[in-house]
PDB file of N, CA and C in Angstrom:
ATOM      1  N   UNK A   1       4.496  -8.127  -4.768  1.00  0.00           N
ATOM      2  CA  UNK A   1       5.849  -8.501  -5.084  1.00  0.00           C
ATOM      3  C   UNK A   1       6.012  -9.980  -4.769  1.00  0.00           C
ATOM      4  N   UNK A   2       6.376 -10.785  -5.378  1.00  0.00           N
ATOM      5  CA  UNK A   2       6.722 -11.767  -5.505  1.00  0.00           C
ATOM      6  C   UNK A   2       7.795 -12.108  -4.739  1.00  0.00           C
ATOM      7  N   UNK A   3       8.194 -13.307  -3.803  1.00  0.00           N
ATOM      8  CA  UNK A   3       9.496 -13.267  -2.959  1.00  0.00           C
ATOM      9  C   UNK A   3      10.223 -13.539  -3.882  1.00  0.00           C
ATOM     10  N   UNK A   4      10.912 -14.358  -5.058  1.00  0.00           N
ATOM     11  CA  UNK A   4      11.613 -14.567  -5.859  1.00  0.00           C
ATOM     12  C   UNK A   4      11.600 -12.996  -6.556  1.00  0.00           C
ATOM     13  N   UNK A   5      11.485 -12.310  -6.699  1.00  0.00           N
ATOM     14  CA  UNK A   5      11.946 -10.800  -6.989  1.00  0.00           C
ATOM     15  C   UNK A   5      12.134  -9.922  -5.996  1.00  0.00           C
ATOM     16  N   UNK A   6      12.402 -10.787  -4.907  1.00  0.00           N
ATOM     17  CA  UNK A   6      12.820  -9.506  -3.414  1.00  0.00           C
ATOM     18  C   UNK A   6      14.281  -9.390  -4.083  1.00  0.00           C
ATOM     19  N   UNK A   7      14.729  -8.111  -3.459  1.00  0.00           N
ATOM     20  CA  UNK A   7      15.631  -7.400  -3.430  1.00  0.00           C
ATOM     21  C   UNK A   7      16.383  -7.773  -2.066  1.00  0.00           C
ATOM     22  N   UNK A   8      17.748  -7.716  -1.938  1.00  0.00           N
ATOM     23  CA  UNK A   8      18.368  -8.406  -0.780  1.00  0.00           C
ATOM     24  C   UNK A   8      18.696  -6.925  -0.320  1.00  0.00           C
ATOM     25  N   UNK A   9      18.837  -6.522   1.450  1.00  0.00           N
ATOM     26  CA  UNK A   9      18.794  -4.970   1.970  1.00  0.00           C
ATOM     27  C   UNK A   9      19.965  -5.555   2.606  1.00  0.00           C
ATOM     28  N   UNK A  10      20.573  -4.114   3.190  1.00  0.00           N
ATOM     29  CA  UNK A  10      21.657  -4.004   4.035  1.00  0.00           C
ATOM     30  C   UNK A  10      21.656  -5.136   5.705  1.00  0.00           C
ATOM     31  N   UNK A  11      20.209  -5.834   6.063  1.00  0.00           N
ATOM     32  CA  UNK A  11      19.968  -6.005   7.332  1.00  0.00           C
ATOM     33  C   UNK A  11      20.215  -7.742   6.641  1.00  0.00           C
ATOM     34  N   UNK A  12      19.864  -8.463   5.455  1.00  0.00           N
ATOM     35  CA  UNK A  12      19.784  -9.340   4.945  1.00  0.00           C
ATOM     36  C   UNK A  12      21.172  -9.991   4.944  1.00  0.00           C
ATOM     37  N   UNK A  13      21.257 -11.123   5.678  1.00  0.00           N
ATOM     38  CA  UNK A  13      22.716 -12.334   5.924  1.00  0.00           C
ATOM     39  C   UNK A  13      23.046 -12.846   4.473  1.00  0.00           C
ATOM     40  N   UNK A  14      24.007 -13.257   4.123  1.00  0.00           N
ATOM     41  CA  UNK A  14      23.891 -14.482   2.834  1.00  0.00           C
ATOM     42  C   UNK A  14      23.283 -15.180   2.422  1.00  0.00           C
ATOM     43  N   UNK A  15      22.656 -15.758   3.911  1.00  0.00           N
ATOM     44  CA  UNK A  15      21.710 -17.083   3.430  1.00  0.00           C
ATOM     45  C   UNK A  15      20.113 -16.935   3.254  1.00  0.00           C
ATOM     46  N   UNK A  16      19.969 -15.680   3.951  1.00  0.00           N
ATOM     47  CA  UNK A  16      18.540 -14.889   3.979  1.00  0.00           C
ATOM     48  C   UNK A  16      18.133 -14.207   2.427  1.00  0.00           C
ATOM     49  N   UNK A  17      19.806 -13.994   2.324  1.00  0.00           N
ATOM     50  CA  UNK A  17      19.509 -13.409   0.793  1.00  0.00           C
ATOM     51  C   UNK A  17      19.443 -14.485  -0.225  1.00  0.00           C
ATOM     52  N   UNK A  18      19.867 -15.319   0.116  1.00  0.00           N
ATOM     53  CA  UNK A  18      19.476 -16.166  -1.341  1.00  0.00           C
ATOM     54  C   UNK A  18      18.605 -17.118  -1.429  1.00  0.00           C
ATOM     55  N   UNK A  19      17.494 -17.141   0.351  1.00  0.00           N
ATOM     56  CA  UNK A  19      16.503 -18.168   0.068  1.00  0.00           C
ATOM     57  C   UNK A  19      15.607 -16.714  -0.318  1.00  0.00           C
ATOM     58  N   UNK A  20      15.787 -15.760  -0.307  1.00  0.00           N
ATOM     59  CA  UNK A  20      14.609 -14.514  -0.986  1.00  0.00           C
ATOM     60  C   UNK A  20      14.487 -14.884  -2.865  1.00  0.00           C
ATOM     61  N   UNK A  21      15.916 -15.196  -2.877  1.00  0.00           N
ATOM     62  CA  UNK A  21      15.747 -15.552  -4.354  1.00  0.00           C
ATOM     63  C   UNK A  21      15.750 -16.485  -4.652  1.00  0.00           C
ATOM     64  N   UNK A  22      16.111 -17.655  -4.250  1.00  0.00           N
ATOM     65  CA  UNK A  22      15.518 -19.042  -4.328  1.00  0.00           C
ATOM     66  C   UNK A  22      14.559 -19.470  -3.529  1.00  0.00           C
ATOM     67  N   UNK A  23      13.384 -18.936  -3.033  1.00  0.00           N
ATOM     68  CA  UNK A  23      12.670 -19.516  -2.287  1.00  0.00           C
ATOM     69  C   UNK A  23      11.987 -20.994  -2.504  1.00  0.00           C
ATOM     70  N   UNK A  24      11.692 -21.772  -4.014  1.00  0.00           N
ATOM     71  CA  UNK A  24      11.729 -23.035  -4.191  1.00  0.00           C
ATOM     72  C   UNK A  24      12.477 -24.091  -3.933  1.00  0.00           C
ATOM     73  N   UNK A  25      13.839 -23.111  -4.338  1.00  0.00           N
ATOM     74  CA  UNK A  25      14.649 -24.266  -4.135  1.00  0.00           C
ATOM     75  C   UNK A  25      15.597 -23.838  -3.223  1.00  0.00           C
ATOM     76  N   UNK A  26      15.395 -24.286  -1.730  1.00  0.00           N
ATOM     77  CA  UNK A  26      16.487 -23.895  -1.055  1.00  0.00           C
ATOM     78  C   UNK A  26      17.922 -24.816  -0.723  1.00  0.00           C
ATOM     79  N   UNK A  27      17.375 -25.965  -1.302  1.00  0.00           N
ATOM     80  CA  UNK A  27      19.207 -26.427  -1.520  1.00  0.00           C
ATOM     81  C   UNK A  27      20.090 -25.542  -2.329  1.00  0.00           C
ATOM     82  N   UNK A  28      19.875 -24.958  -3.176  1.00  0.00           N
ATOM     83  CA  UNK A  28      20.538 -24.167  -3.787  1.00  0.00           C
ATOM     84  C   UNK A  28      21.325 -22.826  -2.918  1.00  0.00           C
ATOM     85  N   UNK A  29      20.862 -23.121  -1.446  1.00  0.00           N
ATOM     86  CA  UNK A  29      21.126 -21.878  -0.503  1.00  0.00           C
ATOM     87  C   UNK A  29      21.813 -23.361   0.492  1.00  0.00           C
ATOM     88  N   UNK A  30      21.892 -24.113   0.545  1.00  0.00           N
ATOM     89  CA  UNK A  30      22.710 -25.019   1.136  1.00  0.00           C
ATOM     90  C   UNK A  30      22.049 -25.581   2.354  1.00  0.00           C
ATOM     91  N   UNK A  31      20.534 -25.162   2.106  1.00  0.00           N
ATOM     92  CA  UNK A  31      19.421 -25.333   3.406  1.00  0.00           C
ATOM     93  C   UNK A  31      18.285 -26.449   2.777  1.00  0.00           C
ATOM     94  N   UNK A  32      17.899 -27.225   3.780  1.00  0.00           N
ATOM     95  CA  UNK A  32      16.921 -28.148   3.394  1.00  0.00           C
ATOM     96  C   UNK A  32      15.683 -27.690   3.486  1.00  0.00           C
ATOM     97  N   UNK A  33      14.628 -28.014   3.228  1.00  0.00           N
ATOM     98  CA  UNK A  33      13.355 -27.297   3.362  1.00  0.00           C
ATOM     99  C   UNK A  33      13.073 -26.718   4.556  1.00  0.00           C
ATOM    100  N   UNK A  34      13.027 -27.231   5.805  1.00  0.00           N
ATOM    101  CA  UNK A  34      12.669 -27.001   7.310  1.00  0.00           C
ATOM    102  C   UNK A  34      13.756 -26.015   7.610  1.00  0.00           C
ATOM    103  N   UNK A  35      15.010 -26.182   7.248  1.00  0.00           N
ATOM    104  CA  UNK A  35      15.585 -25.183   7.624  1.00  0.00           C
ATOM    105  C   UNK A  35      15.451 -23.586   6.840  1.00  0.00           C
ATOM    106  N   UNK A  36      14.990 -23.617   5.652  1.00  0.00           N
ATOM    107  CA  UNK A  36      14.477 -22.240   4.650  1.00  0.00           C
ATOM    108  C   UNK A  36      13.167 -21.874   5.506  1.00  0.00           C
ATOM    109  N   UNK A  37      12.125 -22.893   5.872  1.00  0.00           N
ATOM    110  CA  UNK A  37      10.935 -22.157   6.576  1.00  0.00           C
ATOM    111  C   UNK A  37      11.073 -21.428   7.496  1.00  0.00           C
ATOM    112  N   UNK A  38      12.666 -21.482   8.546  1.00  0.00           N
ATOM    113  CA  UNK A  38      12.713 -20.204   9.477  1.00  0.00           C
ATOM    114  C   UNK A  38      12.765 -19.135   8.509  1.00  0.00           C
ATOM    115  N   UNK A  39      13.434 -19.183   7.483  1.00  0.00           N
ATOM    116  CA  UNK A  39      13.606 -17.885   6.822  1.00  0.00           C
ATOM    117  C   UNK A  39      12.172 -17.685   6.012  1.00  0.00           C
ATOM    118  N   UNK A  40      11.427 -18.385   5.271  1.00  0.00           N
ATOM    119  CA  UNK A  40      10.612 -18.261   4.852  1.00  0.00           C
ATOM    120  C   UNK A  40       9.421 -17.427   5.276  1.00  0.00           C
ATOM    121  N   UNK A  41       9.248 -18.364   6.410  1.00  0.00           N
ATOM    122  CA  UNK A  41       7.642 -17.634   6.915  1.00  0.00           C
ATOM    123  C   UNK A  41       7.754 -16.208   7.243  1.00  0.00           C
ATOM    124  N   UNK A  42       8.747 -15.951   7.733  1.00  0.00           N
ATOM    125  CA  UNK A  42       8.540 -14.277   8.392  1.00  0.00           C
ATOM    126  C   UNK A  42       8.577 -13.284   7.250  1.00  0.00           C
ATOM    127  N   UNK A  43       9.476 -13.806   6.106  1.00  0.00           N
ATOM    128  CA  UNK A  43       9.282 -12.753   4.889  1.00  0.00           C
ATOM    129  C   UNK A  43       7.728 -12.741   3.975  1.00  0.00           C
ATOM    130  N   UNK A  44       7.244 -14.571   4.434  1.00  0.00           N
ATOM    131  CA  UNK A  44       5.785 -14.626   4.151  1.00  0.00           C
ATOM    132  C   UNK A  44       4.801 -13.514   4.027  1.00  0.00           C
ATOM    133  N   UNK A  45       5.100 -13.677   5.609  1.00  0.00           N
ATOM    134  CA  UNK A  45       4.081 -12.519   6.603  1.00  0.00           C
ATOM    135  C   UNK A  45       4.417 -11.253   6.167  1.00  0.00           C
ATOM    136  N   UNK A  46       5.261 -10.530   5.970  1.00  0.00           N
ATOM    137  CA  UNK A  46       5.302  -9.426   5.965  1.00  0.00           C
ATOM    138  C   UNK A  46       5.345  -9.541   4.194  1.00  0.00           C
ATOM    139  N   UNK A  47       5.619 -10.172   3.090  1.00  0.00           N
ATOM    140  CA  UNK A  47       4.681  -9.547   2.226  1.00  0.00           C
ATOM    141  C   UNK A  47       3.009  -9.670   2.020  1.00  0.00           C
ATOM    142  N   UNK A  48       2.365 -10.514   3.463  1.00  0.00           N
ATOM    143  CA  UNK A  48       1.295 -10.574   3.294  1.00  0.00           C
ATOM    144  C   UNK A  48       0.595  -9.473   4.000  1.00  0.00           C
ATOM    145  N   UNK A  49       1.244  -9.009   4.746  1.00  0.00           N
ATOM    146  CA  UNK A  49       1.065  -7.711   5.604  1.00  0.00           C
ATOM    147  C   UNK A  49       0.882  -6.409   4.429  1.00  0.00           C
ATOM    148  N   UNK A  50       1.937  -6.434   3.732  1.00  0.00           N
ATOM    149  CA  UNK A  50       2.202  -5.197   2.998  1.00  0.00           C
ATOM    150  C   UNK A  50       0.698  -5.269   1.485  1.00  0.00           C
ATOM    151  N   UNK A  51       0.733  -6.563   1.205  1.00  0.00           N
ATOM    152  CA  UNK A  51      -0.301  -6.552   0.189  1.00  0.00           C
ATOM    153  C   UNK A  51      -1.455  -6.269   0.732  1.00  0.00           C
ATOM    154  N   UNK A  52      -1.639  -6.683   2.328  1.00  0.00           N
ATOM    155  CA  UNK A  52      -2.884  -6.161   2.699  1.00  0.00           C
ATOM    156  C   UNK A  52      -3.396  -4.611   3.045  1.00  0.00           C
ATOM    157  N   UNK A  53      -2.639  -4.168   3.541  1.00  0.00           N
ATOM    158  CA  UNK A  53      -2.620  -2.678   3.611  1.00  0.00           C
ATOM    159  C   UNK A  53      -2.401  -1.859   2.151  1.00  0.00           C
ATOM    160  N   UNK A  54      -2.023  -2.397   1.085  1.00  0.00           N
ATOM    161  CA  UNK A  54      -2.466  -1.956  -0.081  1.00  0.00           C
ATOM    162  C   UNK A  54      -3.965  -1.717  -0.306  1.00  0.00           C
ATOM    163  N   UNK A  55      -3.837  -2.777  -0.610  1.00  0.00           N
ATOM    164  CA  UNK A  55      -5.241  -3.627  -0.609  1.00  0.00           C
ATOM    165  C   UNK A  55      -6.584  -2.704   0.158  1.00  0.00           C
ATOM    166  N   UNK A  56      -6.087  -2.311   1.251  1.00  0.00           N
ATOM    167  CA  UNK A  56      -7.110  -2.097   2.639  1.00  0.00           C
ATOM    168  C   UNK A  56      -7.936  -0.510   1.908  1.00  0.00           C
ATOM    169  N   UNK A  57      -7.430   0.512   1.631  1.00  0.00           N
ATOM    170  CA  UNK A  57      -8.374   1.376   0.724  1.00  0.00           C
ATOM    171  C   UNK A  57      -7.795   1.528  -0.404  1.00  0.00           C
ATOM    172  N   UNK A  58      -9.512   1.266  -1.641  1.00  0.00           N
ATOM    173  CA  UNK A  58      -8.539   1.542  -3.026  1.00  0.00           C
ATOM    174  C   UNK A  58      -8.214   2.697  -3.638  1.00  0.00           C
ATOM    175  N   UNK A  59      -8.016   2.834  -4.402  1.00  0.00           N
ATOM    176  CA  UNK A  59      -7.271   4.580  -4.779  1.00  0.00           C
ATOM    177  C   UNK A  59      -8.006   5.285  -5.110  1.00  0.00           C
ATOM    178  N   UNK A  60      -9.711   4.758  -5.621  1.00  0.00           N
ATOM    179  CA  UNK A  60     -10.531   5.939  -5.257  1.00  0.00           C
ATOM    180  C   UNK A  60     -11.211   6.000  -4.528  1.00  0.00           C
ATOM    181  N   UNK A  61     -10.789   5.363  -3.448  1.00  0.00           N
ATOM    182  CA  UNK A  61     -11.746   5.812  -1.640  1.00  0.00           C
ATOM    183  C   UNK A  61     -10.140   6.758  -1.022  1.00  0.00           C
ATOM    184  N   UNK A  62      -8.953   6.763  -1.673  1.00  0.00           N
ATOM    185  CA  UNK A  62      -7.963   7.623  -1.430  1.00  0.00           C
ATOM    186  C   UNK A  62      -8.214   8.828  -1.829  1.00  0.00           C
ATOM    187  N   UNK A  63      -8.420   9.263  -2.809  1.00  0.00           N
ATOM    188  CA  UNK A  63      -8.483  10.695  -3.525  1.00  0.00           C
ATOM    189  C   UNK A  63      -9.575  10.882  -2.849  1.00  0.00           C
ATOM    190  N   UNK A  64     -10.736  10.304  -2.663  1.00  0.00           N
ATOM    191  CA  UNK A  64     -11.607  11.100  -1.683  1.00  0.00           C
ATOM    192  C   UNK A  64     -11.747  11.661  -0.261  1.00  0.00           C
ATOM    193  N   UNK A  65     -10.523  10.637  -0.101  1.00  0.00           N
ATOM    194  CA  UNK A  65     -10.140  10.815   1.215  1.00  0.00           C
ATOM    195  C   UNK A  65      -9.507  12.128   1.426  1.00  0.00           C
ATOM    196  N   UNK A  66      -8.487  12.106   0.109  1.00  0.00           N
ATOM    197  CA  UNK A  66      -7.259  13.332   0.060  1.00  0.00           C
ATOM    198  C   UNK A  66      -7.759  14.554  -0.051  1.00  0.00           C
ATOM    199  N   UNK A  67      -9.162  14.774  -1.135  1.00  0.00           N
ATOM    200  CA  UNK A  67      -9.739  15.476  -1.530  1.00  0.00           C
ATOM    201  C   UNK A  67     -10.577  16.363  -0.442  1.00  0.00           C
ATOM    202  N   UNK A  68     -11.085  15.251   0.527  1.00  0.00           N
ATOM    203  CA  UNK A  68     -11.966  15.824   1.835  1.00  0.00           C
ATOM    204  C   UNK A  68     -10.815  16.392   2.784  1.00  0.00           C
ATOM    205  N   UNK A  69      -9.766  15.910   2.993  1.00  0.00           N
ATOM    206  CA  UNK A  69      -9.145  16.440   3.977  1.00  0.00           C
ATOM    207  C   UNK A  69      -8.846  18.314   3.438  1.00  0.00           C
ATOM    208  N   UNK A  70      -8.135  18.522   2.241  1.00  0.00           N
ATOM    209  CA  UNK A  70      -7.759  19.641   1.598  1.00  0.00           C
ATOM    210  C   UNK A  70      -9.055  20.374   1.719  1.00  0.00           C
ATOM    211  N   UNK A  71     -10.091  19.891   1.499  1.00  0.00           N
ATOM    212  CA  UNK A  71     -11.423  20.651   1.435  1.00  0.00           C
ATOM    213  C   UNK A  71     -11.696  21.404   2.722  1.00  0.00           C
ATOM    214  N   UNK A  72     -11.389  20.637   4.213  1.00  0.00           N
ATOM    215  CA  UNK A  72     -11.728  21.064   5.328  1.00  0.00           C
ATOM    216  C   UNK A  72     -10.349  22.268   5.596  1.00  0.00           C
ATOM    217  N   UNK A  73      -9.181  21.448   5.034  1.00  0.00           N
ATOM    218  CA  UNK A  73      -8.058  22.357   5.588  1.00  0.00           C
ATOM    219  C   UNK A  73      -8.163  23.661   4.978  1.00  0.00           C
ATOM    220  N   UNK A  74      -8.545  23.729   3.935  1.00  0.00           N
ATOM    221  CA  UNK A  74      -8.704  25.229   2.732  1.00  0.00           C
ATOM    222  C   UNK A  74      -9.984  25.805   2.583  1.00  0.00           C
ATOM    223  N   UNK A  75     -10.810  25.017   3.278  1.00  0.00           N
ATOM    224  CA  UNK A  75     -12.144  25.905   3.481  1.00  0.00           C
ATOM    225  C   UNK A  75     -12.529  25.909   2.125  1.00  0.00           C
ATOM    226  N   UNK A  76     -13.125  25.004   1.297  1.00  0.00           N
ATOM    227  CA  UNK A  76     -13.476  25.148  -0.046  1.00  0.00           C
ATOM    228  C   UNK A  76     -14.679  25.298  -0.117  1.00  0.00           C
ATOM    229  N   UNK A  77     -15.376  25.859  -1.130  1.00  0.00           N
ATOM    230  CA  UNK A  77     -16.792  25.921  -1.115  1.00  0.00           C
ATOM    231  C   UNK A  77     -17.605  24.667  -1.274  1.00  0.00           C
ATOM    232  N   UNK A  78     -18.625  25.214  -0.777  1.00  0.00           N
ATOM    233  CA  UNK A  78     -19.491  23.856  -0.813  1.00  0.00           C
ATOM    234  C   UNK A  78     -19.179  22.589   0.131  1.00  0.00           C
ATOM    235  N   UNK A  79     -20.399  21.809   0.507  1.00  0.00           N
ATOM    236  CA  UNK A  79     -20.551  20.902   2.032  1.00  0.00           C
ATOM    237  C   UNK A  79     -19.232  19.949   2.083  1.00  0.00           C
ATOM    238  N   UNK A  80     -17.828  20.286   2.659  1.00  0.00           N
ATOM    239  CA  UNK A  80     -17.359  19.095   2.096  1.00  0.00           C
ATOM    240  C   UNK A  80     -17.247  17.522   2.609  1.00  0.00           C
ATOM    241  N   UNK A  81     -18.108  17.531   3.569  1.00  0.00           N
ATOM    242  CA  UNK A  81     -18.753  15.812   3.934  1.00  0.00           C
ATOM    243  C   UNK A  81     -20.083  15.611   2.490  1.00  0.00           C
ATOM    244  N   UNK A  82     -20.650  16.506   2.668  1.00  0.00           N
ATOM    245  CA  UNK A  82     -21.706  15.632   1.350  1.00  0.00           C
ATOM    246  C   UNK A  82     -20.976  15.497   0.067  1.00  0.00           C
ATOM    247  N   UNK A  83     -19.615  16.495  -0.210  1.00  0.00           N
ATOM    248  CA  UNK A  83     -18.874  15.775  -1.489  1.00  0.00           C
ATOM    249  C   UNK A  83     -17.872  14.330  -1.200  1.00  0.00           C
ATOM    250  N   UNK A  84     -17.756  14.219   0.227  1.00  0.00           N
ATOM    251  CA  UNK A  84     -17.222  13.192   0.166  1.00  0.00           C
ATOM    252  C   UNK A  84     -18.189  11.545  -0.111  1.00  0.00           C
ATOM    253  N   UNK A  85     -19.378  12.164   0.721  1.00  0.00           N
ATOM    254  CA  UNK A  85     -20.040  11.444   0.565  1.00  0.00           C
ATOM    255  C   UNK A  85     -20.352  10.833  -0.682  1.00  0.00           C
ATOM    256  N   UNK A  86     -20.285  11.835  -1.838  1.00  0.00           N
ATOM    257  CA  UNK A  86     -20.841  11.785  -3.153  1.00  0.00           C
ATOM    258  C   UNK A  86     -19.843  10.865  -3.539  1.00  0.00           C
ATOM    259  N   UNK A  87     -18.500  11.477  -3.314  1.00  0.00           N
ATOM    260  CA  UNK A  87     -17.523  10.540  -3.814  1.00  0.00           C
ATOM    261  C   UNK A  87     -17.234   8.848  -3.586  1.00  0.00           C
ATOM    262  N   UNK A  88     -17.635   8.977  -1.963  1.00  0.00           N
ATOM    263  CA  UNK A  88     -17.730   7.190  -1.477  1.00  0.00           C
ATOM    264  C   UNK A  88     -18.541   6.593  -2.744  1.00  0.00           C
ATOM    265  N   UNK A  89     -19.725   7.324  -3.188  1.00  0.00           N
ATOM    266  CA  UNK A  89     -20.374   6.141  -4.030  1.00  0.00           C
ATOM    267  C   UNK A  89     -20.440   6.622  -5.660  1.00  0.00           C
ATOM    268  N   UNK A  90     -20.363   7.575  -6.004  1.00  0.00           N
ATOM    269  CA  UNK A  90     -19.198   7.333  -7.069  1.00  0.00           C
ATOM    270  C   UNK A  90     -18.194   7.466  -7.573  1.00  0.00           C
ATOM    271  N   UNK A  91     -17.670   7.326  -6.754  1.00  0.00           N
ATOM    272  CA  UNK A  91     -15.902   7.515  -6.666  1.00  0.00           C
ATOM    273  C   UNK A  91     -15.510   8.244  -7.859  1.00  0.00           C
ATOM    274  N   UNK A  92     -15.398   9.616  -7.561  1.00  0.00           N
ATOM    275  CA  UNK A  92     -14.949  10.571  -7.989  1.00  0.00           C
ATOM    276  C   UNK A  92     -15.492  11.575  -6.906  1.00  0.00           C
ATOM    277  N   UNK A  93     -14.491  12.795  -6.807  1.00  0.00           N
ATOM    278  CA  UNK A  93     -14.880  13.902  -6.103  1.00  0.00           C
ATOM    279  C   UNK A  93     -15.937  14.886  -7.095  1.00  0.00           C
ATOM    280  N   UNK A  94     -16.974  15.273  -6.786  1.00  0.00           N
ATOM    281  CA  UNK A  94     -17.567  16.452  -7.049  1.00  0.00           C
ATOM    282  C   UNK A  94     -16.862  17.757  -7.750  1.00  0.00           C
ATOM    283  N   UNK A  95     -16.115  17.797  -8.697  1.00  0.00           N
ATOM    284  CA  UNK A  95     -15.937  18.982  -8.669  1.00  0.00           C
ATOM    285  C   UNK A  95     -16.362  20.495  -8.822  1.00  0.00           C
ATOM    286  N   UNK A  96     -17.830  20.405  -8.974  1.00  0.00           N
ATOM    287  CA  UNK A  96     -18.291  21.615  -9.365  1.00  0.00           C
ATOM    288  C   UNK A  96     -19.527  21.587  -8.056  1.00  0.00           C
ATOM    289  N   UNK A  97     -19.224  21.003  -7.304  1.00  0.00           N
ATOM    290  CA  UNK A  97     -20.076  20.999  -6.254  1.00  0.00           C
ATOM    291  C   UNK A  97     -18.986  21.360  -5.203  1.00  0.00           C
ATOM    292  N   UNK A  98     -17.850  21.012  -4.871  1.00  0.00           N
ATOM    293  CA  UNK A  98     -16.713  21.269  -3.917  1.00  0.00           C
ATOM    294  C   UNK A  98     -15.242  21.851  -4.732  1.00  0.00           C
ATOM    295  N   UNK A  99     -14.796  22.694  -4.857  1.00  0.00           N
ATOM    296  CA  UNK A  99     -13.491  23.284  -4.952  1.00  0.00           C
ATOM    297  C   UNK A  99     -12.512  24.841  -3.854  1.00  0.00           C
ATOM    298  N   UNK A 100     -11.988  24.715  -5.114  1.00  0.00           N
ATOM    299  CA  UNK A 100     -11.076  25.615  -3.900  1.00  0.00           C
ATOM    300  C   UNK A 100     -11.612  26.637  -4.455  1.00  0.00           C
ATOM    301  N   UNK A 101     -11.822  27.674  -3.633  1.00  0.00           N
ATOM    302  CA  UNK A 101     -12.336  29.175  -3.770  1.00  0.00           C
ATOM    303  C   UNK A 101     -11.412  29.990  -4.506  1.00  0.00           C
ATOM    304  N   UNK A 102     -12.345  30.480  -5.667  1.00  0.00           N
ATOM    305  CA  UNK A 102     -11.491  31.805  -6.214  1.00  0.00           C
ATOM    306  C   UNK A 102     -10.414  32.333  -5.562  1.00  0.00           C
ATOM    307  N   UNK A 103      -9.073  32.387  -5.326  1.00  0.00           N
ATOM    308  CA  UNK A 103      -8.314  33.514  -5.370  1.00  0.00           C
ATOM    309  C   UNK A 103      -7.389  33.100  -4.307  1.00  0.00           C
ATOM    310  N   UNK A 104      -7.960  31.574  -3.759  1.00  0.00           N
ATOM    311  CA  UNK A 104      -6.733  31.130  -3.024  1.00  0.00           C
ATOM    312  C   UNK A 104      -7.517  31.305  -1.571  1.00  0.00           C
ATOM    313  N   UNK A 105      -8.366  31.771  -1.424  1.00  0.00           N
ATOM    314  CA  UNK A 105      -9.263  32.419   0.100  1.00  0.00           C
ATOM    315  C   UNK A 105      -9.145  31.486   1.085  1.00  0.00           C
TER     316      UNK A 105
END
């Protein structure tokens, strides 16, 4: 997300809200540059925070993830660390090597 497309929240002042949307130009918020960088940097950080934890596993080291957990919780057939395993490297789960057992078991 881009700070110029933040959304202003209930916790957000006037002036917080409109250097989110003017973050170039903060005279337009009645603030000179040095004074927008208090507001600036901390919204920095935390969309650099949030892109990183995106970032941190991609969505198919997720489904394998999701896939292994359900496997252990439901007792599915077949090894389900070696389907995860399978999956780490080619990201996809196994399915005819690991599923859920006939009949719901």
């Amino acid at each position: 997300m881009y700070l110029a497309q933040a959304q202003c929240g209930p916790m957000d002042s006037t002036v917080s809200c409109c250097v989110k949307m003017h973050p170039a130009t903060p005279e337009r918020c009645g603030l000179t540059a040095s004074e927008a960088s208090k507001y600036l940097v901390p919204m920095k950080a935390v969309e650099s925070a949030s892109e990183a934890s995106e970032e941190a596993i991609p969505g198919w080291k997720q489904v394998c993830i999701d896939a292994y957990a359900q496997c252990q919780e439901q007792a599915w057939s077949g090894s389900c660390y070696d389907c995860f395993r399978y999956c780490e490297g080619q990201h996809e789960w196994p399915v005819d090597k690991c599923r859920r057992r006939k009949g719901g078991e």
